[in-house]
N, C-alpha and C. Protein backbone atom coordinates (compact mmCIF):
# COMPACT_ATOMS: atom_id res chain seq x y z
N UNK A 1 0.81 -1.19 0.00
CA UNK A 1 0.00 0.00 0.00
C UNK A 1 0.86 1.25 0.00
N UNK A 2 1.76 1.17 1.00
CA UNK A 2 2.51 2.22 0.57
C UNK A 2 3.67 2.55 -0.77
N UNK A 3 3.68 1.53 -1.21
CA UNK A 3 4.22 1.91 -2.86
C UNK A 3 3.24 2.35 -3.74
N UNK A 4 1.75 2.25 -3.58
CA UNK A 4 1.01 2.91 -4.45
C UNK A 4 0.75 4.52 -3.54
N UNK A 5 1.02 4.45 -2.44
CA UNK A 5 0.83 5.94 -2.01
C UNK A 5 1.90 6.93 -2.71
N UNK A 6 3.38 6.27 -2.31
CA UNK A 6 4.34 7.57 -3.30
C UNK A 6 3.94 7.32 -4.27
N UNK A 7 3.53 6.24 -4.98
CA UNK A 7 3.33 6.40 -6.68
C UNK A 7 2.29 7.29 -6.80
N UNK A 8 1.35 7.47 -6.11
CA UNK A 8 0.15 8.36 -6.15
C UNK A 8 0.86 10.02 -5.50
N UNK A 9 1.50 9.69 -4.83
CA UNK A 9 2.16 11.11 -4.54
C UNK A 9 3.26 11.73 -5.26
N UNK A 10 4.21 10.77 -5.74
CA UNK A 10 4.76 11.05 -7.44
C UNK A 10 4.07 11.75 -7.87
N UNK A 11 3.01 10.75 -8.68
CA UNK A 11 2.17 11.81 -9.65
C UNK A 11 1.45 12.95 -9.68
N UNK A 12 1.20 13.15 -8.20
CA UNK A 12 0.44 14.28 -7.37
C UNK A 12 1.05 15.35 -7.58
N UNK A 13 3.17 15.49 -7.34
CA UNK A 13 3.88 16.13 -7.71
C UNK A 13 4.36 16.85 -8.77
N UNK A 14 3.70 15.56 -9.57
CA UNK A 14 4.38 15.88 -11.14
C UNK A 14 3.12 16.77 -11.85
N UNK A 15 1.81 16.33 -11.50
CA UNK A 15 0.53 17.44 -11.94
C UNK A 15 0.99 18.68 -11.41
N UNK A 16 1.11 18.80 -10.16
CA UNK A 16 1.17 20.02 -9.34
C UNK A 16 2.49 20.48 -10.01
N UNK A 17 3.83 20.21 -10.75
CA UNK A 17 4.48 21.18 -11.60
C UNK A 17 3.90 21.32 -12.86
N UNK A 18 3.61 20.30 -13.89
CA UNK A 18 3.00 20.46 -14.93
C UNK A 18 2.01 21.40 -14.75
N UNK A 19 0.84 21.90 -14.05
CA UNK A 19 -0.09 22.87 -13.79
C UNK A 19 0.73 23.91 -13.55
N UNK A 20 1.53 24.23 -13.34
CA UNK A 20 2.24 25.33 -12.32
C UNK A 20 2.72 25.93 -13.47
N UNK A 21 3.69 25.33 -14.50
CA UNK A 21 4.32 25.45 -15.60
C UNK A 21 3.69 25.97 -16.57
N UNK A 22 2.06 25.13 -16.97
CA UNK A 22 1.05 25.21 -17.41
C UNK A 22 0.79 26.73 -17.87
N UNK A 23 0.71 26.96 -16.15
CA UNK A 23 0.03 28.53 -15.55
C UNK A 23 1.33 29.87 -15.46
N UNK A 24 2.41 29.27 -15.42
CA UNK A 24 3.62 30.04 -16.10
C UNK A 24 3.32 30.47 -17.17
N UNK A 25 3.67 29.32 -18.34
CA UNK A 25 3.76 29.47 -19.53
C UNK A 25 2.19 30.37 -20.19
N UNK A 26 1.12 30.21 -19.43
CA UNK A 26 -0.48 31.11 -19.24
C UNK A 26 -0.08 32.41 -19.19
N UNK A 27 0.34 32.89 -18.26
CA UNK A 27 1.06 34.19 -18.00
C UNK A 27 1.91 35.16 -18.86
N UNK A 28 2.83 33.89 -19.27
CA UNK A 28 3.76 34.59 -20.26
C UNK A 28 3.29 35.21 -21.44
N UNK A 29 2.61 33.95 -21.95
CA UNK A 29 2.26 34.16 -23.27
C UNK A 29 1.03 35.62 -23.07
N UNK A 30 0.23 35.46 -21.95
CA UNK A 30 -1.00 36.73 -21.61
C UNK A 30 0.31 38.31 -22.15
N UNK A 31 1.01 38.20 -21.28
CA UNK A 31 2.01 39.58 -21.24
C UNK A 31 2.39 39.40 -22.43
N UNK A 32 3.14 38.76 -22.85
CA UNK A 32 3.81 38.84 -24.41
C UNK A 32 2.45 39.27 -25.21
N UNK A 33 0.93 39.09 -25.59
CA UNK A 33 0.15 39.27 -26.12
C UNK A 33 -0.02 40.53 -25.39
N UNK A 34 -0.22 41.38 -24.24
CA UNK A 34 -0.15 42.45 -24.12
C UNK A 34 0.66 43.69 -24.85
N UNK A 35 1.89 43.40 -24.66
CA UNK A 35 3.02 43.98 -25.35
C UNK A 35 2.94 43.79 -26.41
N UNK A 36 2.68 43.01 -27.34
CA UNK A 36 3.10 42.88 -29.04
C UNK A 36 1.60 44.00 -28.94
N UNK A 37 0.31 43.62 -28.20
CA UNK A 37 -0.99 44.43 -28.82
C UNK A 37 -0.27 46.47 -28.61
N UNK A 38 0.32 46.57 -27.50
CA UNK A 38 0.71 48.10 -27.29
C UNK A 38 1.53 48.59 -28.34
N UNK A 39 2.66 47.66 -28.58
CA UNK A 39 3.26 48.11 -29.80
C UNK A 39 2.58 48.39 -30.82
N UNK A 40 1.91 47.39 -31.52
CA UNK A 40 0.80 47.48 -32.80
C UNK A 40 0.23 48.81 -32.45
N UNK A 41 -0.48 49.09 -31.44
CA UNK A 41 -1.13 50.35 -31.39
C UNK A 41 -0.17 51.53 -31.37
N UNK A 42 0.75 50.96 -30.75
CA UNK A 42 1.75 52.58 -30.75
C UNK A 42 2.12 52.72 -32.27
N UNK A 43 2.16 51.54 -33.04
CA UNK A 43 3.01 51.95 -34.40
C UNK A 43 1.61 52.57 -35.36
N UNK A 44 0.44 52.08 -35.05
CA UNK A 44 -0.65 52.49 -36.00
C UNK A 44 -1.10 54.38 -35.12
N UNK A 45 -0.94 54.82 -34.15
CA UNK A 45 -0.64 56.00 -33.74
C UNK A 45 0.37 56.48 -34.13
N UNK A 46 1.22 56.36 -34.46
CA UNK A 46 2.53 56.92 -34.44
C UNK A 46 2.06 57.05 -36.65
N UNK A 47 1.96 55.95 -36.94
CA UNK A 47 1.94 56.06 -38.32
C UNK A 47 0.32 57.03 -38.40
N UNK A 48 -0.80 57.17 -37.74
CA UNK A 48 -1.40 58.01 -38.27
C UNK A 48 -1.17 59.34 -37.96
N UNK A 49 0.09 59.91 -37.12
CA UNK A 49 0.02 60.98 -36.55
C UNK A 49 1.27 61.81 -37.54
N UNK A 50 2.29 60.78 -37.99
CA UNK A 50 3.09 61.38 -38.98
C UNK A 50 2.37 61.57 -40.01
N UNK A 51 1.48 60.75 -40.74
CA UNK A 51 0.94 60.92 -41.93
C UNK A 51 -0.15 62.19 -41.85
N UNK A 52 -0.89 62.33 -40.62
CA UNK A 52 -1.67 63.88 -40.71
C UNK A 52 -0.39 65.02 -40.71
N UNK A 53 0.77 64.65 -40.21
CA UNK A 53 1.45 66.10 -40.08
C UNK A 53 1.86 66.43 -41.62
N UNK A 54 2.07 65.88 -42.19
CA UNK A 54 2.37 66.01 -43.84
C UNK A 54 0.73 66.25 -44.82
N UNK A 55 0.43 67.28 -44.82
CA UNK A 55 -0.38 67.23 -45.65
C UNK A 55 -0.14 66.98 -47.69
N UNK A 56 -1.12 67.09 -47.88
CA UNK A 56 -0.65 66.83 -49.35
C UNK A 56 -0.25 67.92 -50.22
N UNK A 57 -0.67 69.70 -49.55
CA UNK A 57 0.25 70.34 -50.22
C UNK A 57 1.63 70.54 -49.93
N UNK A 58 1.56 70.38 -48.42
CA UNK A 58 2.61 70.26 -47.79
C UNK A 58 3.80 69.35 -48.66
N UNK A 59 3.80 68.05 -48.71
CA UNK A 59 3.97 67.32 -49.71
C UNK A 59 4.68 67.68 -50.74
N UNK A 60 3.95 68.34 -51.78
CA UNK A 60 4.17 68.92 -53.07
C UNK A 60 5.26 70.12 -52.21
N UNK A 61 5.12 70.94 -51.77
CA UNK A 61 6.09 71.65 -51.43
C UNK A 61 7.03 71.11 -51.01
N UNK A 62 7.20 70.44 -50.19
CA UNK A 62 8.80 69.71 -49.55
C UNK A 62 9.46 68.88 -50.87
N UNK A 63 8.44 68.28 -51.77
CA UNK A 63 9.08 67.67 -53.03
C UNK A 63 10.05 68.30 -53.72
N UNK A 64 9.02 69.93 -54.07
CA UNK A 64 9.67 70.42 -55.02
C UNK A 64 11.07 71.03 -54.18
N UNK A 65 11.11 71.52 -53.24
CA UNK A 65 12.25 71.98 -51.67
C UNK A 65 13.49 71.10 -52.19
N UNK A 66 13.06 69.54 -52.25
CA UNK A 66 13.67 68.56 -52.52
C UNK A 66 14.37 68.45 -53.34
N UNK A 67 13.42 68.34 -54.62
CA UNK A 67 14.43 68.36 -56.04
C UNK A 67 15.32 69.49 -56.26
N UNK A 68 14.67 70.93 -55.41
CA UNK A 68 15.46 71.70 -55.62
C UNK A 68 16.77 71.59 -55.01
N UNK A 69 16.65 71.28 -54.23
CA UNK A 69 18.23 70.89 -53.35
C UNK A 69 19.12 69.86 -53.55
N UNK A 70 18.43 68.79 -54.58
CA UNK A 70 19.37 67.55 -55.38
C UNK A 70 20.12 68.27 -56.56
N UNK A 71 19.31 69.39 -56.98
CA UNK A 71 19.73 69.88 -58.72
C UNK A 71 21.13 70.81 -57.58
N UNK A 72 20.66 71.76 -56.66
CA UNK A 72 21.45 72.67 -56.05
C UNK A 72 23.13 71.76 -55.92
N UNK A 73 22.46 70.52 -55.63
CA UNK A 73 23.82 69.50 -55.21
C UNK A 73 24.77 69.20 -56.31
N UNK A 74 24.14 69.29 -57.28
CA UNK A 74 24.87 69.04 -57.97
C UNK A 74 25.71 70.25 -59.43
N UNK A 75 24.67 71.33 -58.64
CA UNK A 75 25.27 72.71 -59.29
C UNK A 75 26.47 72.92 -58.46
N UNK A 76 26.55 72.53 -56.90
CA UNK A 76 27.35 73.21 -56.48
C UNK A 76 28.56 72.09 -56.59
N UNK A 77 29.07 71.17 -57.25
CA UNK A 77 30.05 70.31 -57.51
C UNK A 77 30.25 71.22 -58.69
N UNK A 78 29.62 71.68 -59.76
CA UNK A 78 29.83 72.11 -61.04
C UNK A 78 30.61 73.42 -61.09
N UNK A 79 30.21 73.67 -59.74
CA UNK A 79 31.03 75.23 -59.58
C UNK A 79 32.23 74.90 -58.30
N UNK A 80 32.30 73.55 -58.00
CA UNK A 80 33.28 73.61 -56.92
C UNK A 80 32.84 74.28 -55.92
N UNK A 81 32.08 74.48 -55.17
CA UNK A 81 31.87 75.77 -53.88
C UNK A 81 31.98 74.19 -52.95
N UNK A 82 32.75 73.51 -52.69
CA UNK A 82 32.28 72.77 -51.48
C UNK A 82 31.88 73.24 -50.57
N UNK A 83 31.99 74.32 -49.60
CA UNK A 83 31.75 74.84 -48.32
C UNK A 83 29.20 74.52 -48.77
N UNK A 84 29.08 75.37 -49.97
CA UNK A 84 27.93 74.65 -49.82
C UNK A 84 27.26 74.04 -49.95
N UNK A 85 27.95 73.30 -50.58
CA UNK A 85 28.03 71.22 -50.85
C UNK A 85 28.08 70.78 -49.40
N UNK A 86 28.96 71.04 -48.76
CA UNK A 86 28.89 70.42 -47.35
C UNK A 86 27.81 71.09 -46.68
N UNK A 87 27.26 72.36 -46.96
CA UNK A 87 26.37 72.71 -45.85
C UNK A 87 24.75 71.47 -46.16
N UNK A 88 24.89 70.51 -47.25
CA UNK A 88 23.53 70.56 -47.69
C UNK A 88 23.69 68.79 -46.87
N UNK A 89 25.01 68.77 -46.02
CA UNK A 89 25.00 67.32 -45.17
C UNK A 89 24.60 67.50 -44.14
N UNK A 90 24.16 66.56 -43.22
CA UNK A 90 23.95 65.95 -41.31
C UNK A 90 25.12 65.88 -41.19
N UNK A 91 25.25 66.62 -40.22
CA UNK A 91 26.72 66.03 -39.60
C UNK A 91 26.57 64.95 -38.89
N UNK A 92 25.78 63.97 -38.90
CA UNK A 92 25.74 62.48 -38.55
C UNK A 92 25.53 61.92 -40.08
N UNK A 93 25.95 62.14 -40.97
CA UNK A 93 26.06 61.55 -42.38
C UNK A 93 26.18 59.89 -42.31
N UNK A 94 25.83 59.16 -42.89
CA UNK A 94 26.79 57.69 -42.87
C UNK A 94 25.98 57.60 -44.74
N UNK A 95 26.76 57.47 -45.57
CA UNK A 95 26.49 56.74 -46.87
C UNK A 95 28.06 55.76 -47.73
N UNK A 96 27.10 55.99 -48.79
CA UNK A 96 28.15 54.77 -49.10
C UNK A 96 28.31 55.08 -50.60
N UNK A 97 29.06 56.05 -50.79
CA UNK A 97 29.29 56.73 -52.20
C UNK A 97 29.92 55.28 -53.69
N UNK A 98 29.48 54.78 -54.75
CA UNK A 98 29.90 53.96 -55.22
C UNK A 98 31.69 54.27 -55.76
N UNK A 99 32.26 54.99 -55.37
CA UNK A 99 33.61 55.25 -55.66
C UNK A 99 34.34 55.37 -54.10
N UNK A 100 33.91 54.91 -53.37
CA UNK A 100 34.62 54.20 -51.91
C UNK A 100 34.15 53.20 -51.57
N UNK A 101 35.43 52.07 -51.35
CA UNK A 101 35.38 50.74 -50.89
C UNK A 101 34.44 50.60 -50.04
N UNK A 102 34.29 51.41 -49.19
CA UNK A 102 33.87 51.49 -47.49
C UNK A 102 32.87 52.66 -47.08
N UNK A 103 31.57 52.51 -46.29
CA UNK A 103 30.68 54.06 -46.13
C UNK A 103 31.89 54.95 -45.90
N UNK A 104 31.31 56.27 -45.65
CA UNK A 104 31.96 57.43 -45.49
C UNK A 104 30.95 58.91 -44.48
N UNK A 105 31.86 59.30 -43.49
CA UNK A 105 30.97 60.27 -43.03
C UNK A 105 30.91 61.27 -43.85
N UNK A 106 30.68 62.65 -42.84
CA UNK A 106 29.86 63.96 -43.42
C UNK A 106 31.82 64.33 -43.95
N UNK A 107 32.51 63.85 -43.23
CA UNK A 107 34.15 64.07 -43.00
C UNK A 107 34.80 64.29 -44.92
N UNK A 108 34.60 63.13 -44.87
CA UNK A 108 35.11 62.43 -46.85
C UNK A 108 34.35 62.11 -47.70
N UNK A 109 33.01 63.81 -47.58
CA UNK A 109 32.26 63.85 -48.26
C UNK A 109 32.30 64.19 -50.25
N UNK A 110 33.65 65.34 -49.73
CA UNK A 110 33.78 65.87 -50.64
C UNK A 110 35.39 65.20 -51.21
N UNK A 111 35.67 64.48 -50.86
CA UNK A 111 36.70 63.08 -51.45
C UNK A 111 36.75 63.16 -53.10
N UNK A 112 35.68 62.30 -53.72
CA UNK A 112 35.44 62.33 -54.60
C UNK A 112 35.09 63.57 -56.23
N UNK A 113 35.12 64.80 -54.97
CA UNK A 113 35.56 65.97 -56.22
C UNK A 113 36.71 66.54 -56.60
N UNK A 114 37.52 65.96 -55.14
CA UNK A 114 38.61 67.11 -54.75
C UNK A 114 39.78 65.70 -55.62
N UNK A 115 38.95 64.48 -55.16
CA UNK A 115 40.25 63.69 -56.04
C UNK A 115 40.33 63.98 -57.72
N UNK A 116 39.48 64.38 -58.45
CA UNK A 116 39.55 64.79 -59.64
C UNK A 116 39.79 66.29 -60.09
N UNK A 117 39.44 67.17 -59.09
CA UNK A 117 39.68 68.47 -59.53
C UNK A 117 41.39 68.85 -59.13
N UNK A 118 41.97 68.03 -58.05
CA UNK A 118 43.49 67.88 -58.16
C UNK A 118 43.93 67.36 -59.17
N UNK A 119 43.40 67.09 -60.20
CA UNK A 119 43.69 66.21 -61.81
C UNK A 119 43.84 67.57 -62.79
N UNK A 120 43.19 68.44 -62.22
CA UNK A 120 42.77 69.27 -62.99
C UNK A 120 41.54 69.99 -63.92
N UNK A 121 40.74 68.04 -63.39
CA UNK A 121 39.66 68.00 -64.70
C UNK A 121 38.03 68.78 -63.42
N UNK A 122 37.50 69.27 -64.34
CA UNK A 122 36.08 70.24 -64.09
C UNK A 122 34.80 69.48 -64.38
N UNK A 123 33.68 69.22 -63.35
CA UNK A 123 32.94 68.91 -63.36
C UNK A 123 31.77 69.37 -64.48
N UNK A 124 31.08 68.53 -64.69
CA UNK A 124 29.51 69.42 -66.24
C UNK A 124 28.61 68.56 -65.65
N UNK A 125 27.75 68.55 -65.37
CA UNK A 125 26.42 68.28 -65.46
C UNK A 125 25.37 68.02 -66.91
N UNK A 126 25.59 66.81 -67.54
CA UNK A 126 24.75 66.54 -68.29
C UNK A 126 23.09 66.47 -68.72
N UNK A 127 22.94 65.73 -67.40
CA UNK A 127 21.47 65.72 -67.75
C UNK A 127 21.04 64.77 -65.98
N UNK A 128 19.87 65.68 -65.44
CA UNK A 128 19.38 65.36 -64.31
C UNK A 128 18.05 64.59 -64.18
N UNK A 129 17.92 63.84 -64.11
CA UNK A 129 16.44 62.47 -64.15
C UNK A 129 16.22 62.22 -62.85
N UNK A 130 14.98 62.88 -62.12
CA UNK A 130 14.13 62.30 -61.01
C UNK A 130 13.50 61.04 -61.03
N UNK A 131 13.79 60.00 -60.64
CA UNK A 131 12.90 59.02 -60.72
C UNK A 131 11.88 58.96 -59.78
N UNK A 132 12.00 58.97 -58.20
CA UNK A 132 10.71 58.61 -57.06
C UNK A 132 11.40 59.79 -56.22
N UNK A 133 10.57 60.08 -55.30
CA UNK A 133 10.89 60.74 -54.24
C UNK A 133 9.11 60.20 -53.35
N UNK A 134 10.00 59.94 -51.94
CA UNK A 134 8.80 59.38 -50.75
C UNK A 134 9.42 60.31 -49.38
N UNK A 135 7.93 61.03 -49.60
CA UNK A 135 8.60 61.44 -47.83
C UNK A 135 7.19 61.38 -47.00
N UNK A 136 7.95 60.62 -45.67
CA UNK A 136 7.41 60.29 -44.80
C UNK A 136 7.53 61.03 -43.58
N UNK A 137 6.51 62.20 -42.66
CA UNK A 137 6.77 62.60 -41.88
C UNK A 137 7.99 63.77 -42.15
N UNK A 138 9.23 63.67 -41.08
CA UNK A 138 10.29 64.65 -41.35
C UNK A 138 11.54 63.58 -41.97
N UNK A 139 11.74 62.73 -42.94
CA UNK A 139 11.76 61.62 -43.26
C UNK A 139 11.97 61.91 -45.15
N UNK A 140 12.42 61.80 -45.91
CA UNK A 140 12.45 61.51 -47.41
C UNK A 140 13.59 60.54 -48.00
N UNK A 141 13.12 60.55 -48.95
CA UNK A 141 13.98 59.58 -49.78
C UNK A 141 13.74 60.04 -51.09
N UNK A 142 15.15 60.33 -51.95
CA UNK A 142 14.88 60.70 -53.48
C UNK A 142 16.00 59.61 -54.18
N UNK A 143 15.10 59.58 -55.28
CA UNK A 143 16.01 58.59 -56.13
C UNK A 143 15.57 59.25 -57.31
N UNK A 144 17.14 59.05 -58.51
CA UNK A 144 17.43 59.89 -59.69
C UNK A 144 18.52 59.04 -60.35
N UNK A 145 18.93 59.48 -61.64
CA UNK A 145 19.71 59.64 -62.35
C UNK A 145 20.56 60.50 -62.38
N UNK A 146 21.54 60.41 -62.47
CA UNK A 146 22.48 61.92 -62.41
C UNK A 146 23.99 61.47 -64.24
N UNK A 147 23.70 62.19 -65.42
CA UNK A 147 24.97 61.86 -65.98
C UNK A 147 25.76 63.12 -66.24
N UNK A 148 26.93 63.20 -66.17
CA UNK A 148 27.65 63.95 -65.82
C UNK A 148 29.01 63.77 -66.65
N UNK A 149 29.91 64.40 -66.72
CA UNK A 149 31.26 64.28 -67.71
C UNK A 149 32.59 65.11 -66.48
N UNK A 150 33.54 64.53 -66.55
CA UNK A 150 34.52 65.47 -65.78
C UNK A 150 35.58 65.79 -66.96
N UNK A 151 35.86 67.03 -67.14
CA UNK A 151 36.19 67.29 -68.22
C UNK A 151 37.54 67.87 -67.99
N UNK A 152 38.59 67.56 -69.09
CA UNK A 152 39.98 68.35 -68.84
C UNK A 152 40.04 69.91 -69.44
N UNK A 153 41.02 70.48 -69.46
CA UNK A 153 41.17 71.51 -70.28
C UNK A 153 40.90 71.78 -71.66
N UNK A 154 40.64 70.62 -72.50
CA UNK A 154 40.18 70.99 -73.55
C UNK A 154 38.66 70.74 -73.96
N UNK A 155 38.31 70.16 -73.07
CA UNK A 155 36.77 70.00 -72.70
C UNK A 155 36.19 68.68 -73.33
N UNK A 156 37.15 67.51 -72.93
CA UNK A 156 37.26 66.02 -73.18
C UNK A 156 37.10 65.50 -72.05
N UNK A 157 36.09 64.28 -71.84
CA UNK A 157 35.70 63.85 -71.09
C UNK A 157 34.49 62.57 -71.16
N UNK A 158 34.40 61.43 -70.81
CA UNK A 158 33.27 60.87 -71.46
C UNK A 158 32.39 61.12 -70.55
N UNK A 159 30.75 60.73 -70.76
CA UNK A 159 29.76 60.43 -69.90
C UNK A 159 29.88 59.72 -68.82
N UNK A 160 29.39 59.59 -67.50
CA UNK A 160 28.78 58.93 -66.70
C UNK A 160 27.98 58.65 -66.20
N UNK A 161 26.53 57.68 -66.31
CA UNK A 161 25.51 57.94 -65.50
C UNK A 161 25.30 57.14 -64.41
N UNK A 162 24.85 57.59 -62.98
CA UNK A 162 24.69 57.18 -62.23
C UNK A 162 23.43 57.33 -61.39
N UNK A 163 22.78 55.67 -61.14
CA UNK A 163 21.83 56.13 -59.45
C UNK A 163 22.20 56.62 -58.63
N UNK A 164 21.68 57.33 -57.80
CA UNK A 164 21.76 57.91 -56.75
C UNK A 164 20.88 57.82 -55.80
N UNK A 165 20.62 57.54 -54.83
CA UNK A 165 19.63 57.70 -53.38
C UNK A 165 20.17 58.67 -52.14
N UNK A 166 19.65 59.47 -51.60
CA UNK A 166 19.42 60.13 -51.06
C UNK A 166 18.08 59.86 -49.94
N UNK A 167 18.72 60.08 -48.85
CA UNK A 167 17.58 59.71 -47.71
C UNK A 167 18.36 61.41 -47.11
N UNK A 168 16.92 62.30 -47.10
CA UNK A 168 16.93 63.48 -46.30
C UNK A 168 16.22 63.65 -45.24
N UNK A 169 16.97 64.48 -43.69
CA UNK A 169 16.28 64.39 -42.54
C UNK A 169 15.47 66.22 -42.52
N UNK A 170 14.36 66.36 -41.99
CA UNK A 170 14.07 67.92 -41.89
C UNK A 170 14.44 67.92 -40.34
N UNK A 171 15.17 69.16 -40.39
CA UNK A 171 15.54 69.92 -39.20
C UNK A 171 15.01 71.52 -39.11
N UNK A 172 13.74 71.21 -38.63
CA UNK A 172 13.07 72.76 -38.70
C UNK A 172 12.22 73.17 -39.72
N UNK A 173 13.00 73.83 -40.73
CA UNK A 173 12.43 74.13 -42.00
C UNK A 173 13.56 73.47 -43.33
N UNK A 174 14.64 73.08 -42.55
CA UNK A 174 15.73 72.74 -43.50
C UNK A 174 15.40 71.47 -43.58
N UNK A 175 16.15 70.57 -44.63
CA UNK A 175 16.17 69.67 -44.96
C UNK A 175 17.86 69.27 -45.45
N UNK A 176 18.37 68.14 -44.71
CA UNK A 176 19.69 67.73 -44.71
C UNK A 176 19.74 66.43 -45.28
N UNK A 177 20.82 66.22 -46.33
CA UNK A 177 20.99 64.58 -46.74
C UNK A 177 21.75 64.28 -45.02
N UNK A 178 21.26 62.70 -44.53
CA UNK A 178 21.38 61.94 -43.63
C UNK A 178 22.31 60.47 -44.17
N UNK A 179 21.60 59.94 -45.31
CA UNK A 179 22.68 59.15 -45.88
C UNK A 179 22.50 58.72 -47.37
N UNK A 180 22.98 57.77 -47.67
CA UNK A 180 22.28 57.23 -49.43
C UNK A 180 23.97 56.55 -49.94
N UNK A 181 23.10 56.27 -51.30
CA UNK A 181 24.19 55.23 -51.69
C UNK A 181 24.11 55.90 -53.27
N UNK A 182 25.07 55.46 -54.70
CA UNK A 182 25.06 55.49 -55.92
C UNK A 182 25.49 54.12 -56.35
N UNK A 183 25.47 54.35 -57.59
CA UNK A 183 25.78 52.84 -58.10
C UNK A 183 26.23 53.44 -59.74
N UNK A 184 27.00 53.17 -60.48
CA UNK A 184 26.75 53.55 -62.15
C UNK A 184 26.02 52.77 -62.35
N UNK A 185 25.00 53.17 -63.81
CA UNK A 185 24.05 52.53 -64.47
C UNK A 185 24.73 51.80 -65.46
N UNK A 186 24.40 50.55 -65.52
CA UNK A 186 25.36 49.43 -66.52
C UNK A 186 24.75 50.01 -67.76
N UNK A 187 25.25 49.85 -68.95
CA UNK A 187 25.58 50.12 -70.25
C UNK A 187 24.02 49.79 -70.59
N UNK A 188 23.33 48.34 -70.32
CA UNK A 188 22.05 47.81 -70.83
C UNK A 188 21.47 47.75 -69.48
N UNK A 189 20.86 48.62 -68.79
CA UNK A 189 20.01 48.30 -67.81
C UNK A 189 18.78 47.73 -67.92
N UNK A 190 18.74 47.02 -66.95
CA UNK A 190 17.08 46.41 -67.57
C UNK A 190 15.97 47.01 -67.30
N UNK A 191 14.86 46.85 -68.13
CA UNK A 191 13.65 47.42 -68.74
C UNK A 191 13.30 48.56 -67.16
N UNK A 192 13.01 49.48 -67.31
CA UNK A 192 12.40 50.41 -65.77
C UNK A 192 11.07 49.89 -65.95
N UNK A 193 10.29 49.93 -65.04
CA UNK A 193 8.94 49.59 -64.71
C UNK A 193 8.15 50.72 -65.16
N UNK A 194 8.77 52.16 -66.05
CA UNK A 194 7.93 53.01 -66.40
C UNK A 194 8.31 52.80 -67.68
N UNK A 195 8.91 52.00 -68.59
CA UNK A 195 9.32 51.68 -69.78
C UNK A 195 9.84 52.40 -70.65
N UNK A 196 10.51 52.78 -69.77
CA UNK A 196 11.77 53.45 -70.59
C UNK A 196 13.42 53.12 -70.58
């Protein structure tokens, strides 16, 4: 009789953790379903509260703000003024220019003009192509074409065209590139989704 009592009290033990565990693992999962539900709500607040602060003329204005300050970017390489080439960076910059191995801060921004205009050769601006621009909140992103020629003294130089991305932060009323990447456009790119 008493080997079926511990065996009965064994098992008595082993319910009484399995329930316990049960009612742990009850708990956990309750809170974890709390928390994932607060987040969800904080992100669907948070996403309807940026999207009212941007209205849609609003919008159209920061666009055009926008493009104006990509074309500005690249007038001011054409004229060499780095000082306001650099003013149009975050000084928390991080991108990843396609003519460095490695990202680059707001620091070895201007790297890539100064290594060719010590050549001698002068920047031109060919031809400027907006493709998308998305801005979200104080938040954008522009993407373009940029082809361009660096030209020597006799005004020889071939084409280059390149993507470009641009992610800009607003600070106030300004608007600062934060980071982005380029890439050259291969010789046969494939088909754009606007068919051209």
């Amino acid at each position: 009789m008493r080997h079926n009592g511990s065996r009965a009290s064994r098992c008595y033990k082993k319910m009484v953790g399995l329930i316990a565990n049960i009612h742990l693992d009850l708990v956990r999962f309750m809170r974890l379903s709390v928390l994932l539900f607060c987040a969800c709500s904080l992100a669907i607040a948070e996403d309807t509260f940026s999207s009212e602060a941007t209205n849609p003329s609003q919008a159209s204005g920061d666009e055009q703000t926008l493009w104006g300050l990509e074309r500005a970017y690249w007038r001011y390489v054409e004229h060499n003024d780095l000082a306001a080439y650099s003013d149009l960076w975050h000084k928390d910059f991080l991108g990843w220019p396609s003519v460095s191995s490695t990202p680059v801060h707001k620091d070895h921004i201007t790297d890539w003009i100064t290594a060719q205009t010590a050549k001698g050769l002068a920047f031109k601006t060919v031809e400027f192509k907006p493709a998308a621009i998305q801005i979200t909140g104080g938040v954008a992103f522009a993407c373009y074409w940029v082809t361009f020629r660096w030209v020597d003294k006799e005004g020889s130089g071939a084409p280059h065209t390149f993507r470009i991305t641009h992610a800009w932060l607003r600070s106030g009323k300004d608007w600062c590139i934060i980071g982005g990447m380029s890439m050259p456009e291969s010789e046969n790119p494939a088909k754009r989704r606007d068919g051209h």
